[in-house]
Structures are given as structure tokens and as C-alpha cells.
PDB file of N, CA and C in Angstrom:
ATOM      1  N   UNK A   1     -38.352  14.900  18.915  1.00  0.00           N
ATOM      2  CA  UNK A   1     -37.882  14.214  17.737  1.00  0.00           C
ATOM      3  C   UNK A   1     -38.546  12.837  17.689  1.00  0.00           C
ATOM      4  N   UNK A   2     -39.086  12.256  16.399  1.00  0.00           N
ATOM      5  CA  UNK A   2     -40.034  11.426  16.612  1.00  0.00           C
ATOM      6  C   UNK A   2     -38.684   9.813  16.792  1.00  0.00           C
ATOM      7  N   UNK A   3     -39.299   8.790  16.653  1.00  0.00           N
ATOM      8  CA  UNK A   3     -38.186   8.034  16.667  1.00  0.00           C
ATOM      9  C   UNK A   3     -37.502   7.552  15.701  1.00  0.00           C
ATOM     10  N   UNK A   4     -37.899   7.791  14.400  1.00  0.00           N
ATOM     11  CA  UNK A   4     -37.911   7.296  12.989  1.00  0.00           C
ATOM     12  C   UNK A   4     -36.549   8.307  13.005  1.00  0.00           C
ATOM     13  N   UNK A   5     -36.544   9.028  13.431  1.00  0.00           N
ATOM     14  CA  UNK A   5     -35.444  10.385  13.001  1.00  0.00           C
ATOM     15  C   UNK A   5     -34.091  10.248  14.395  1.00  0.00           C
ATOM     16  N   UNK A   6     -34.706   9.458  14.725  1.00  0.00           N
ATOM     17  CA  UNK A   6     -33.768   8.757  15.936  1.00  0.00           C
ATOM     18  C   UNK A   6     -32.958   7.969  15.411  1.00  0.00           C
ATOM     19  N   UNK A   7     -33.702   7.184  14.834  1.00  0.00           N
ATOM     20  CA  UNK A   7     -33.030   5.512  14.318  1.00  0.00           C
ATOM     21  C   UNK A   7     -32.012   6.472  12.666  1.00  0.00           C
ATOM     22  N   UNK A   8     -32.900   7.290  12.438  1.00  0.00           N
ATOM     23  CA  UNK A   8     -32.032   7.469  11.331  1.00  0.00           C
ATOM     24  C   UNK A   8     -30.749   8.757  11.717  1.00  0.00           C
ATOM     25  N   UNK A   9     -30.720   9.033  12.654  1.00  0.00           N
ATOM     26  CA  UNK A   9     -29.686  10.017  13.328  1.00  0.00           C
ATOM     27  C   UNK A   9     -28.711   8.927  13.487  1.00  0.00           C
ATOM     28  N   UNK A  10     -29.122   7.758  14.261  1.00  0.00           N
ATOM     29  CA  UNK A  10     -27.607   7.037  14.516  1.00  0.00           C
ATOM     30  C   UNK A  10     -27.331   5.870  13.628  1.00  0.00           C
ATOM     31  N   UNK A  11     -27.912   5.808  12.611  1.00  0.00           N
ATOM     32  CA  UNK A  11     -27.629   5.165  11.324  1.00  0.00           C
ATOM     33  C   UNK A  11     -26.325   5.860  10.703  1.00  0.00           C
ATOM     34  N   UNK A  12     -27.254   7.491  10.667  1.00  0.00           N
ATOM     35  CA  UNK A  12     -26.140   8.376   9.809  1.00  0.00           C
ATOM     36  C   UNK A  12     -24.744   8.308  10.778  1.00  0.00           C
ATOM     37  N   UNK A  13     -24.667   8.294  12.062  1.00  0.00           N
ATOM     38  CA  UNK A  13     -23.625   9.026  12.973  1.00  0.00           C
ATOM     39  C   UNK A  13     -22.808   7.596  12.766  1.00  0.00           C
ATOM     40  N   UNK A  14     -23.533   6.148  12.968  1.00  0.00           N
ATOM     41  CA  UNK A  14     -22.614   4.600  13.298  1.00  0.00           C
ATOM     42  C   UNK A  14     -21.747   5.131  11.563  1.00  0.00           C
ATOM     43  N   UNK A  15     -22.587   5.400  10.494  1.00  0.00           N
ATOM     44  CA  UNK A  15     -21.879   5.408   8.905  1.00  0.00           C
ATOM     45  C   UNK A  15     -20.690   5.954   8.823  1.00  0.00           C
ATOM     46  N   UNK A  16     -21.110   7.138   9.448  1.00  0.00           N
ATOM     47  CA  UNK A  16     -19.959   8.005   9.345  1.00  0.00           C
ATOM     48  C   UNK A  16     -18.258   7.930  10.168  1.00  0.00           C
ATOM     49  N   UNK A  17     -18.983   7.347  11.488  1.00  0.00           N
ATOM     50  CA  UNK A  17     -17.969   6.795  12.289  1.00  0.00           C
ATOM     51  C   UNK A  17     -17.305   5.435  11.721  1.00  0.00           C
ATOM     52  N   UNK A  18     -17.739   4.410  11.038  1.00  0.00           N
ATOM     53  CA  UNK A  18     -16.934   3.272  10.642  1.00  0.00           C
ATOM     54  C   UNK A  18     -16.189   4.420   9.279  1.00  0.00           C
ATOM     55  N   UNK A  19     -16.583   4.991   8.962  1.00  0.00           N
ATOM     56  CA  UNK A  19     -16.071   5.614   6.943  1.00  0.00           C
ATOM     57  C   UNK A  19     -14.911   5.948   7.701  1.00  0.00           C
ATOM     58  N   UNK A  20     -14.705   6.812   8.886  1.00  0.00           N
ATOM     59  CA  UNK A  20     -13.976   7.792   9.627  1.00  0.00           C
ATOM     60  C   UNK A  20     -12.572   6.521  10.232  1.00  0.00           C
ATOM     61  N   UNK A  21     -13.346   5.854  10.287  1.00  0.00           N
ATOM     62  CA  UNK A  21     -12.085   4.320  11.319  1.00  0.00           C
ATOM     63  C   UNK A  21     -11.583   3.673  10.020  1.00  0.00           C
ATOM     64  N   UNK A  22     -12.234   3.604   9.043  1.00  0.00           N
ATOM     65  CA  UNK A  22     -11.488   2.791   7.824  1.00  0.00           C
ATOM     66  C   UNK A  22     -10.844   4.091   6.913  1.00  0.00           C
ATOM     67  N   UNK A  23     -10.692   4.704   6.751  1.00  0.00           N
ATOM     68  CA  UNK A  23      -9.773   6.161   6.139  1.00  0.00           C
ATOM     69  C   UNK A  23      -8.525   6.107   7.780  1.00  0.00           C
ATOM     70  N   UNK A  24      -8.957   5.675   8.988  1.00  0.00           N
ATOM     71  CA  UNK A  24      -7.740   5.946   9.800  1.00  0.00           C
ATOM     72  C   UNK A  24      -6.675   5.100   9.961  1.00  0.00           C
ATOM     73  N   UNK A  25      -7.773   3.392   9.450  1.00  0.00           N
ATOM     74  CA  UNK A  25      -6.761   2.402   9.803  1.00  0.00           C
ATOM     75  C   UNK A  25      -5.983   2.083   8.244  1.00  0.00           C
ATOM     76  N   UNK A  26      -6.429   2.945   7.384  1.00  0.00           N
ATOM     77  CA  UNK A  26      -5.786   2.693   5.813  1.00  0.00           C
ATOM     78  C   UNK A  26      -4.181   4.094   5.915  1.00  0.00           C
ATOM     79  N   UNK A  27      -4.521   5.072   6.973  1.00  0.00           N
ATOM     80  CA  UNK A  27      -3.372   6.102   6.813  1.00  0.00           C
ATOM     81  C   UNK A  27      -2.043   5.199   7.875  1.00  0.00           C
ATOM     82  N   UNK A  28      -2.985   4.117   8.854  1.00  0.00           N
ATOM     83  CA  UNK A  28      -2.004   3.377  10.115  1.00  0.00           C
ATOM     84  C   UNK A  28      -1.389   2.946   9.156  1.00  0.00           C
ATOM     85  N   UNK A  29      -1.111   2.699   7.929  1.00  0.00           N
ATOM     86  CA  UNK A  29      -0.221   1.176   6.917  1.00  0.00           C
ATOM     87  C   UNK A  29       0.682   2.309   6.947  1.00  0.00           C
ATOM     88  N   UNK A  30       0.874   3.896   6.914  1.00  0.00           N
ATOM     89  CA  UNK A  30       0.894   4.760   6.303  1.00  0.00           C
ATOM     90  C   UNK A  30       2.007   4.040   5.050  1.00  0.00           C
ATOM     91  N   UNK A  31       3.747   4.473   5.146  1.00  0.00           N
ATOM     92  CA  UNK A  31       4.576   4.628   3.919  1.00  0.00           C
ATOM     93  C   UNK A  31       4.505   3.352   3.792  1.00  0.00           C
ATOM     94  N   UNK A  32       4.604   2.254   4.479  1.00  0.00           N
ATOM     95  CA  UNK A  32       4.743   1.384   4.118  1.00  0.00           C
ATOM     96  C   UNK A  32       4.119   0.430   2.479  1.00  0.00           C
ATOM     97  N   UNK A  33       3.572   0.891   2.319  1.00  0.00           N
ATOM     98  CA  UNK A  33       2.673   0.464   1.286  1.00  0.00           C
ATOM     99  C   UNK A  33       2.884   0.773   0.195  1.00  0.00           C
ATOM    100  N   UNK A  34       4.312   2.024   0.336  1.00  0.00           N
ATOM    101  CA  UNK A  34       4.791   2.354  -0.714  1.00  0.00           C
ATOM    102  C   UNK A  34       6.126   1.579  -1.096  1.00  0.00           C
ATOM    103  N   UNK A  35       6.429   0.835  -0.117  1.00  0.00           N
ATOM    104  CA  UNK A  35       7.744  -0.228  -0.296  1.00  0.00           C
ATOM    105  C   UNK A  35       7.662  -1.178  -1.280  1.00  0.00           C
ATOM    106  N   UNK A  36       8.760  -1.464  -1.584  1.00  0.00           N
ATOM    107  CA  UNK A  36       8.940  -1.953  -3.460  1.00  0.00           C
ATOM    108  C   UNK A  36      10.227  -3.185  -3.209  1.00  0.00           C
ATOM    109  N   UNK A  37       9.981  -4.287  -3.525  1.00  0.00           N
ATOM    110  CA  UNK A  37      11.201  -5.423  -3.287  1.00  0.00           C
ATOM    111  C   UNK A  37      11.655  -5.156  -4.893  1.00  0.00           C
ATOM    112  N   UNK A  38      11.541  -4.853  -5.570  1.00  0.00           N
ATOM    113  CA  UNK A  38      11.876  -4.727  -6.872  1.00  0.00           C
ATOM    114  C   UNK A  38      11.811  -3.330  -7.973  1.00  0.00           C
ATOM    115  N   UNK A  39      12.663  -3.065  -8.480  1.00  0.00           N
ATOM    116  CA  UNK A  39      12.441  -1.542  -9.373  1.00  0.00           C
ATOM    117  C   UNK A  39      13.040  -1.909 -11.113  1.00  0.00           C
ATOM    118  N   UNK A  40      12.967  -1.243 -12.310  1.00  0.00           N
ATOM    119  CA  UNK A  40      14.026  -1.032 -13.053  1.00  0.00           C
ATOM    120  C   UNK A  40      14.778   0.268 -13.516  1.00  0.00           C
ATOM    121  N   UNK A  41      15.616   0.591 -13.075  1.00  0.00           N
ATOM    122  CA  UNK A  41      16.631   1.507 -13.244  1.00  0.00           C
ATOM    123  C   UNK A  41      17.869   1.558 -14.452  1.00  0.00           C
ATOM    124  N   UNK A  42      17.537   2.160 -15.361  1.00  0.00           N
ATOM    125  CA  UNK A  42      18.953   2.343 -16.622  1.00  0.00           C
ATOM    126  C   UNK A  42      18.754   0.989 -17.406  1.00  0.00           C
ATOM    127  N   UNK A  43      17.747   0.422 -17.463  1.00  0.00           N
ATOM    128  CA  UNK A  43      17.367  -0.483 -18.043  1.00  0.00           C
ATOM    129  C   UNK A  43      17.749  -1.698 -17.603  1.00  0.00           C
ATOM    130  N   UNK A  44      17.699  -1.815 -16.241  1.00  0.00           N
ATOM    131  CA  UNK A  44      18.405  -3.185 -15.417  1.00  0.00           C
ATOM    132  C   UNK A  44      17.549  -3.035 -14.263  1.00  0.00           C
ATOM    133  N   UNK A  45      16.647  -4.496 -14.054  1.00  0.00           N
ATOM    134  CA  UNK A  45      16.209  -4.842 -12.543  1.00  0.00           C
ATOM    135  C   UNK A  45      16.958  -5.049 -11.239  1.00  0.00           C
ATOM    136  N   UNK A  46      16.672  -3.794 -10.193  1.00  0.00           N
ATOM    137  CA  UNK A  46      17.741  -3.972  -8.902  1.00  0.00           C
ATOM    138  C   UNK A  46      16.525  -4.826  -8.051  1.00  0.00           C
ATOM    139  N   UNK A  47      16.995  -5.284  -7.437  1.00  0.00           N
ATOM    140  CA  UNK A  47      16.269  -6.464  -5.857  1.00  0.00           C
ATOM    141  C   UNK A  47      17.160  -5.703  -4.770  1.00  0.00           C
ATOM    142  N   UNK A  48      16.196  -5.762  -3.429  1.00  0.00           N
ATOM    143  CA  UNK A  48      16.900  -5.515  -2.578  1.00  0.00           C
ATOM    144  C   UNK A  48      18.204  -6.440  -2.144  1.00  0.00           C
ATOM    145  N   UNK A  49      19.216  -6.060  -1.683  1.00  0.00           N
ATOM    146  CA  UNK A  49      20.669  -6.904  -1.539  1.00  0.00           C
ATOM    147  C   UNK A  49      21.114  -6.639  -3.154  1.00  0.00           C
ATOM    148  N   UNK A  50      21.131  -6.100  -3.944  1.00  0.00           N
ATOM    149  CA  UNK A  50      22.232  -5.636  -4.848  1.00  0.00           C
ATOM    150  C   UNK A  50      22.574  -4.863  -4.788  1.00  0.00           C
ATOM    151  N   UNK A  51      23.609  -4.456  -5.840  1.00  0.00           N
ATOM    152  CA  UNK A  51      24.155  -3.046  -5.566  1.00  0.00           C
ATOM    153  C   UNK A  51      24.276  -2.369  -6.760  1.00  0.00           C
ATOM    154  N   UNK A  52      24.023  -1.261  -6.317  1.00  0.00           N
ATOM    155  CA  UNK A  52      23.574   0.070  -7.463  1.00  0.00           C
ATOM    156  C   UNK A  52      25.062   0.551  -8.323  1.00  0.00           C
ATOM    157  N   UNK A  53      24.806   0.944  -9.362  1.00  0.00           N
ATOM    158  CA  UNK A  53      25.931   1.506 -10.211  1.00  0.00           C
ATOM    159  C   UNK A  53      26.889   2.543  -9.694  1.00  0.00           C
ATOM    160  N   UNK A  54      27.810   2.940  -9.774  1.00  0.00           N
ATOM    161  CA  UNK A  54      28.669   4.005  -8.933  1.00  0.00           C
ATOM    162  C   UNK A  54      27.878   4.992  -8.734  1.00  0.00           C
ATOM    163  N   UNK A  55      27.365   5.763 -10.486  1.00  0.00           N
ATOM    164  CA  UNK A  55      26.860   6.942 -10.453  1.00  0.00           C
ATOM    165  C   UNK A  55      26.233   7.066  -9.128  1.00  0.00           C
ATOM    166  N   UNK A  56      25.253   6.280  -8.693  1.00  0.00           N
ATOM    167  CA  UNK A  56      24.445   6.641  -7.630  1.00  0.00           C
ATOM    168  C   UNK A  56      24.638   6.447  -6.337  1.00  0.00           C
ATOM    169  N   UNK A  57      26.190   6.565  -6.239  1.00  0.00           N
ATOM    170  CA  UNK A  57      26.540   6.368  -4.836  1.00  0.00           C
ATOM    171  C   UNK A  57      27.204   7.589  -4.568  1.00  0.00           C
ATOM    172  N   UNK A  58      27.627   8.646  -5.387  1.00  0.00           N
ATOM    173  CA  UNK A  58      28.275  10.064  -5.691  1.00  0.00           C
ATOM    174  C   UNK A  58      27.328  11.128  -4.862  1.00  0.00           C
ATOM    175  N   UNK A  59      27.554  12.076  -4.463  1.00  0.00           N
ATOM    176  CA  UNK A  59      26.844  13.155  -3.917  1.00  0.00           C
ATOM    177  C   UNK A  59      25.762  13.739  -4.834  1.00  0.00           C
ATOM    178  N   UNK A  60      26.073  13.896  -5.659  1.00  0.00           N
ATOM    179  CA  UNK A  60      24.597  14.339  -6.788  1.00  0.00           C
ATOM    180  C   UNK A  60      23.471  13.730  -6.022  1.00  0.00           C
ATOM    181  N   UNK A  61      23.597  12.293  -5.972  1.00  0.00           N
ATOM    182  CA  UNK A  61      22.059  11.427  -6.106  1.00  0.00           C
ATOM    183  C   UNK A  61      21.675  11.527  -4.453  1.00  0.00           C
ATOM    184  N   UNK A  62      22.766  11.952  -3.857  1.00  0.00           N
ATOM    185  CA  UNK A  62      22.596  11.802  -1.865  1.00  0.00           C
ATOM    186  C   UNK A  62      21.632  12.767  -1.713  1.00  0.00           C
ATOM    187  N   UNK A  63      20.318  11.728  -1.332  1.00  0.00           N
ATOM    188  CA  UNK A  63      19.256  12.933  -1.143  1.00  0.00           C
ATOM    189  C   UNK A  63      19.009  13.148   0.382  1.00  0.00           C
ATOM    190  N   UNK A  64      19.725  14.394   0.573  1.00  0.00           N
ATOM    191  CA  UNK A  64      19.756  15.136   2.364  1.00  0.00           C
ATOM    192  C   UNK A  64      18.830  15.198   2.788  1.00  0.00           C
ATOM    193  N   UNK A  65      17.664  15.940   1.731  1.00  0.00           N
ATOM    194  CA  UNK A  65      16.438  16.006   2.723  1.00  0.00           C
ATOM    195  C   UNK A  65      15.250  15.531   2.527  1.00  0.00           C
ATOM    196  N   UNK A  66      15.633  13.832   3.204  1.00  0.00           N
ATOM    197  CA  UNK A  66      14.685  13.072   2.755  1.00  0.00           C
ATOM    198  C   UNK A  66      13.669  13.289   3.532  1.00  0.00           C
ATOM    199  N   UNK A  67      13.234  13.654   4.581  1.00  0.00           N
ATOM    200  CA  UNK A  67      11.739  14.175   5.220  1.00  0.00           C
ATOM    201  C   UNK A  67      11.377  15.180   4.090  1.00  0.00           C
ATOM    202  N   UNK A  68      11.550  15.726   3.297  1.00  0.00           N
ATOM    203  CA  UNK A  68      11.010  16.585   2.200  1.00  0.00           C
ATOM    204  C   UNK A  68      10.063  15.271   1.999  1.00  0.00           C
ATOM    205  N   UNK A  69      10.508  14.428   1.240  1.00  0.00           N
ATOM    206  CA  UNK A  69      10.279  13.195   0.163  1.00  0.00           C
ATOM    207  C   UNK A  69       9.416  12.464   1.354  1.00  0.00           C
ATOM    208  N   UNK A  70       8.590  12.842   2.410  1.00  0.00           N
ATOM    209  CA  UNK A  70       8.331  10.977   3.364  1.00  0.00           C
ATOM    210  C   UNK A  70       9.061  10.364   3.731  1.00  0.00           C
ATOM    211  N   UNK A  71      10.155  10.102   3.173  1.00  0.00           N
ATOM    212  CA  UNK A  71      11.405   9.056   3.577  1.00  0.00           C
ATOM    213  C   UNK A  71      11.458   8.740   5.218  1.00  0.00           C
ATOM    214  N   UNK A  72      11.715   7.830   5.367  1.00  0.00           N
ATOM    215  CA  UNK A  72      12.692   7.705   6.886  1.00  0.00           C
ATOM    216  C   UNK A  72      13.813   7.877   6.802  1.00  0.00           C
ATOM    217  N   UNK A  73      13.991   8.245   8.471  1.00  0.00           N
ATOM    218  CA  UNK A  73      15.734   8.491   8.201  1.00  0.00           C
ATOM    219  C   UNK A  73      16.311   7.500   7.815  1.00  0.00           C
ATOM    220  N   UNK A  74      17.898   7.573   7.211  1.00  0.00           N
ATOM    221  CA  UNK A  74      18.357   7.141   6.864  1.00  0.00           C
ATOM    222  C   UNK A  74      19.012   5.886   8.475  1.00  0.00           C
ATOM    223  N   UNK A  75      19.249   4.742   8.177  1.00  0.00           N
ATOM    224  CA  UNK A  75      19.819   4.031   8.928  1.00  0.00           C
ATOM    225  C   UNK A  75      21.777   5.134   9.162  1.00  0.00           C
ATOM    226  N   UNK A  76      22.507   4.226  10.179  1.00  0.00           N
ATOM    227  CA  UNK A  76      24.337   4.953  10.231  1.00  0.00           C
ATOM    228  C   UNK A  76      24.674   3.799   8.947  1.00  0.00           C
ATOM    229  N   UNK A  77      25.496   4.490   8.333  1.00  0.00           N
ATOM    230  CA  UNK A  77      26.551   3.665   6.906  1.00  0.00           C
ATOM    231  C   UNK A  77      25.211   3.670   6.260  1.00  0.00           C
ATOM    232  N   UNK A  78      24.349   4.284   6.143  1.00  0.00           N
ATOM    233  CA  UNK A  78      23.528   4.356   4.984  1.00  0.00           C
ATOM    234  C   UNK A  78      22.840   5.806   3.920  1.00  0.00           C
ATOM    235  N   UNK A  79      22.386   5.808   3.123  1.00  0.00           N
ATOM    236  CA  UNK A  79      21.875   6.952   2.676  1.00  0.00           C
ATOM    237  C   UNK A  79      21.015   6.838   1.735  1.00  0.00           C
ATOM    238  N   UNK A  80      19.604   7.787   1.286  1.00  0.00           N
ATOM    239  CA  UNK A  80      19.055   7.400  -0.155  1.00  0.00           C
ATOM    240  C   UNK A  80      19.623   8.097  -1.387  1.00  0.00           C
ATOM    241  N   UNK A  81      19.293   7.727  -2.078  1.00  0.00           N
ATOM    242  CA  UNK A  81      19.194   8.098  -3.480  1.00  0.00           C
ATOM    243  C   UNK A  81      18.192   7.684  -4.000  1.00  0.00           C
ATOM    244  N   UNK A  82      17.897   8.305  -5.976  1.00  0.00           N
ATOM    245  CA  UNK A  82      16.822   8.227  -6.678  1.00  0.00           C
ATOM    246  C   UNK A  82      17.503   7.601  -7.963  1.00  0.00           C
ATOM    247  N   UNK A  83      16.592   6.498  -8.256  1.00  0.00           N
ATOM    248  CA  UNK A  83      16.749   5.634  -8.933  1.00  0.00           C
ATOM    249  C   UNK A  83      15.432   5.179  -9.928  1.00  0.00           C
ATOM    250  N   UNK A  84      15.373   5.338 -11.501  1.00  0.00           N
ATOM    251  CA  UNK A  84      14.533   5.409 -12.241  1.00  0.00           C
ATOM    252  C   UNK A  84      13.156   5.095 -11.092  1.00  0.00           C
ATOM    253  N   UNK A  85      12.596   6.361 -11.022  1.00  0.00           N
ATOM    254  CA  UNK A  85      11.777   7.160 -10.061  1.00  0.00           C
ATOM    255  C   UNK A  85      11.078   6.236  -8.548  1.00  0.00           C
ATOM    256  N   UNK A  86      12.397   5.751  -8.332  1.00  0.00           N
ATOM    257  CA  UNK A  86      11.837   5.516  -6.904  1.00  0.00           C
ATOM    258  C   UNK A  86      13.629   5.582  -6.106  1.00  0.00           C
ATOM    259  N   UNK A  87      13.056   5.186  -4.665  1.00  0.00           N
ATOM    260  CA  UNK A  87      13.621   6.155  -3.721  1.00  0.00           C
ATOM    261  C   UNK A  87      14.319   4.752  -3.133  1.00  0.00           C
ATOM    262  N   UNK A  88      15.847   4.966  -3.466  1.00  0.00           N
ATOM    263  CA  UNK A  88      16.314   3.302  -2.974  1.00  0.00           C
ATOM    264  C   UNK A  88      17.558   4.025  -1.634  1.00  0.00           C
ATOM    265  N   UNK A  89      17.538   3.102  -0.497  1.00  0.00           N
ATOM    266  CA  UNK A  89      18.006   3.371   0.325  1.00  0.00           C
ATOM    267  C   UNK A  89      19.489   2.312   0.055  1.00  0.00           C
ATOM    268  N   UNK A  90      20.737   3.142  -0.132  1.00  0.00           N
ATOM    269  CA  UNK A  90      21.514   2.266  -0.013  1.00  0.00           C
ATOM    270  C   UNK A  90      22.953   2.092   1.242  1.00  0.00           C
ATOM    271  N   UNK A  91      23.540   1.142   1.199  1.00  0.00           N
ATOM    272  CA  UNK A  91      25.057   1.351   1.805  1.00  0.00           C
ATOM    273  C   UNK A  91      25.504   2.352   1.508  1.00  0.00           C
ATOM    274  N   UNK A  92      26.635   2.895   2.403  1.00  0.00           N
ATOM    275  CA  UNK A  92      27.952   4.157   1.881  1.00  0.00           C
ATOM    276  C   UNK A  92      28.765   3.143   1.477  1.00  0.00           C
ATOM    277  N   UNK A  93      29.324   1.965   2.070  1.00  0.00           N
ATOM    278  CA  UNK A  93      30.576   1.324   1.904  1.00  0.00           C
ATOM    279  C   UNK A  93      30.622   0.682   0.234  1.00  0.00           C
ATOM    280  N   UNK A  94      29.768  -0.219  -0.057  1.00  0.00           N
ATOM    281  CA  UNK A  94      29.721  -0.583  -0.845  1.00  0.00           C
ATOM    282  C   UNK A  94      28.586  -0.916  -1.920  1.00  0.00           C
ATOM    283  N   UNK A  95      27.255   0.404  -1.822  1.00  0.00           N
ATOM    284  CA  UNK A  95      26.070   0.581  -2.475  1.00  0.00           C
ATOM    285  C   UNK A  95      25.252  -0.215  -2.499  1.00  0.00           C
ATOM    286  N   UNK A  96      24.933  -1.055  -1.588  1.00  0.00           N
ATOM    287  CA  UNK A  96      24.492  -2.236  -1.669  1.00  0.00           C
ATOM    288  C   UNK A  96      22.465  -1.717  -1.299  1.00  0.00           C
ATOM    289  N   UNK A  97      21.494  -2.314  -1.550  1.00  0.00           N
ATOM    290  CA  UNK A  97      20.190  -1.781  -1.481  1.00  0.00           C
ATOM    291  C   UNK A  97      19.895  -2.532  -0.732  1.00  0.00           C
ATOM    292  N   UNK A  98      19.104  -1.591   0.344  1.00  0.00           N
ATOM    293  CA  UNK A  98      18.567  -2.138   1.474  1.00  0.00           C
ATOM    294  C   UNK A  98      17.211  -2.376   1.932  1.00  0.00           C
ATOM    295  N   UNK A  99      16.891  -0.802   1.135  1.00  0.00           N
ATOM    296  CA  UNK A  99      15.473  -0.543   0.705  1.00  0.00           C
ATOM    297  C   UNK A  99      14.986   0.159  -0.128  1.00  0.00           C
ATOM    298  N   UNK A 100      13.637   0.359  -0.378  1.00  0.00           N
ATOM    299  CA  UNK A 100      13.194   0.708  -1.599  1.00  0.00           C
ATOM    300  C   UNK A 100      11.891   0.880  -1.397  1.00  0.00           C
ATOM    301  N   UNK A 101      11.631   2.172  -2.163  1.00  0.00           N
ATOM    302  CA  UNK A 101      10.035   3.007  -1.889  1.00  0.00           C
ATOM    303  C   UNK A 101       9.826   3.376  -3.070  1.00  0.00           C
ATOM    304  N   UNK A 102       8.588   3.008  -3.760  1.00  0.00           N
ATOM    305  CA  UNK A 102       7.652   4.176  -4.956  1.00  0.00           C
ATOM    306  C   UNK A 102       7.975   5.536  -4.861  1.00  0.00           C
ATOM    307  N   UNK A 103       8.237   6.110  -5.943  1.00  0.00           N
ATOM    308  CA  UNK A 103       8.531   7.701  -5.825  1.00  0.00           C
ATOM    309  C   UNK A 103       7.510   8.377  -5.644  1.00  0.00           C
ATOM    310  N   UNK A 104       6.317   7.458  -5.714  1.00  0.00           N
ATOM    311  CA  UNK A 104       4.552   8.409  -5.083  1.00  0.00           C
ATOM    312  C   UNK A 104       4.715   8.471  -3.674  1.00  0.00           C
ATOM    313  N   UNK A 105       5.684   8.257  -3.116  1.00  0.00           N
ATOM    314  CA  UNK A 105       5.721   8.525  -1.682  1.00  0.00           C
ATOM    315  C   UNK A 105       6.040   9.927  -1.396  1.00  0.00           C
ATOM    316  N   UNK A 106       6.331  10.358  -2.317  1.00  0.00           N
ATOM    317  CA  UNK A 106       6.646  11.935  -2.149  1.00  0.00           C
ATOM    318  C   UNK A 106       5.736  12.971  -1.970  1.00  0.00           C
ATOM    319  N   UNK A 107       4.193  11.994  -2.631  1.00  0.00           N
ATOM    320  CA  UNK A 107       2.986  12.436  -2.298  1.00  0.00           C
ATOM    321  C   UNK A 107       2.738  12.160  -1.072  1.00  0.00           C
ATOM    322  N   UNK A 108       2.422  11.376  -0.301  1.00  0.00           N
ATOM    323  CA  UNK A 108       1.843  10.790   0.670  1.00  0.00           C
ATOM    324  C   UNK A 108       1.780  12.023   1.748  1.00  0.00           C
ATOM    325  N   UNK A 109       0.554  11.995   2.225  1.00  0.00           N
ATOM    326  CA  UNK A 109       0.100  13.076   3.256  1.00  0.00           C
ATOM    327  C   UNK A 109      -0.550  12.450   4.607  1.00  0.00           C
TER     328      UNK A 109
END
């Protein structure tokens, strides 16, 4: 192999290896990036530390299987629900929001 085809063998191999480390260290952020300090729901802006309307503290909105969705588990005294299309983690006691994810997290692979 002459050397021209050398230099350009590990041109191609260094390219491919940084493309390969920046696609790995962009999946390391992974869900996070889908976290949201702010949403609007029923035509009202929630912030994390408020608290959500009854409706969505009822079993309907208690979404069980949030590893379907990406989600993390749920914290104890906590649970998610779906809230004009994103994924708000709230209190049992008194609905209060703790956290909050883009509903494109449901994509995330």
C-alpha cells in the first residue's frame, strides 16, 4: 500500500472515530435535554413548584408505565401524568410539580 493511501486510511478511520465520539457524547446528555422548567396546559403556564389542577391528579392521567414513555421512575409520594403534551412529574399529597419533560421524550432512543 503506497503511503498516500496510508495517510488517507487514517484520515478516513481518525473522521470516523471523532463522528462516532460526538453522536456518543450527544446520547451521554441522554433525557435530560428533554427537561422543561416551564409548559402551558388548559391555557395556563405551570413552573416547576406549582400545582396542577385536580383533574390531573385522578387515576386517568397516572401514567403506570412510564418506562414505555423514557420516563424515570417515579420518586415515593410521587407520580407522572400528561399535561398539554408533556410529561409532568407530580406530588400524590398535594399535586405539586416537581418535574417536567417534552412529550418528544417518548421518542428518544
Amino acid at each position: 500500500m503506497s503511503k498516500t493511501k496510508v495517510v488517507l486510511l487514517g484520515i478516513l478511520l481518525a473522521a470516523a472515530s471523532s463522528a462516532f465520539a460526538a453522536t456518543q457524547s450527544a446520547g451521554s446528555s441522554g433525557i435530560s435535554s428533554y427537561e422543561i422548567q416551564a409548559f402551558v396546559a388548559d391555557f395556563t403556564k405551570f413552573n416547576i413548584g406549582d400545582t396542577v389542577p385536580e383533574m390531573y391528579r385522578t387515576e386517568e392521567y397516572n401514567i403506570k408505565q412510564w418506562q414505555l414513555r423514557n420516563l424515570p421512575a417515579p420518586d415515593g409520594d410521587t407520580h407522572w401524568t400528561y399535561m398539554g403534551g408533556c410529561y409532568v412529574l407530580i406530588t400524590n399529597t398535594d399535586g405539586k410539580i416537581v418535574k417536567a419533560y417534552d412529550g418528544d421524550i417518548f421518542y428518544h432512543r
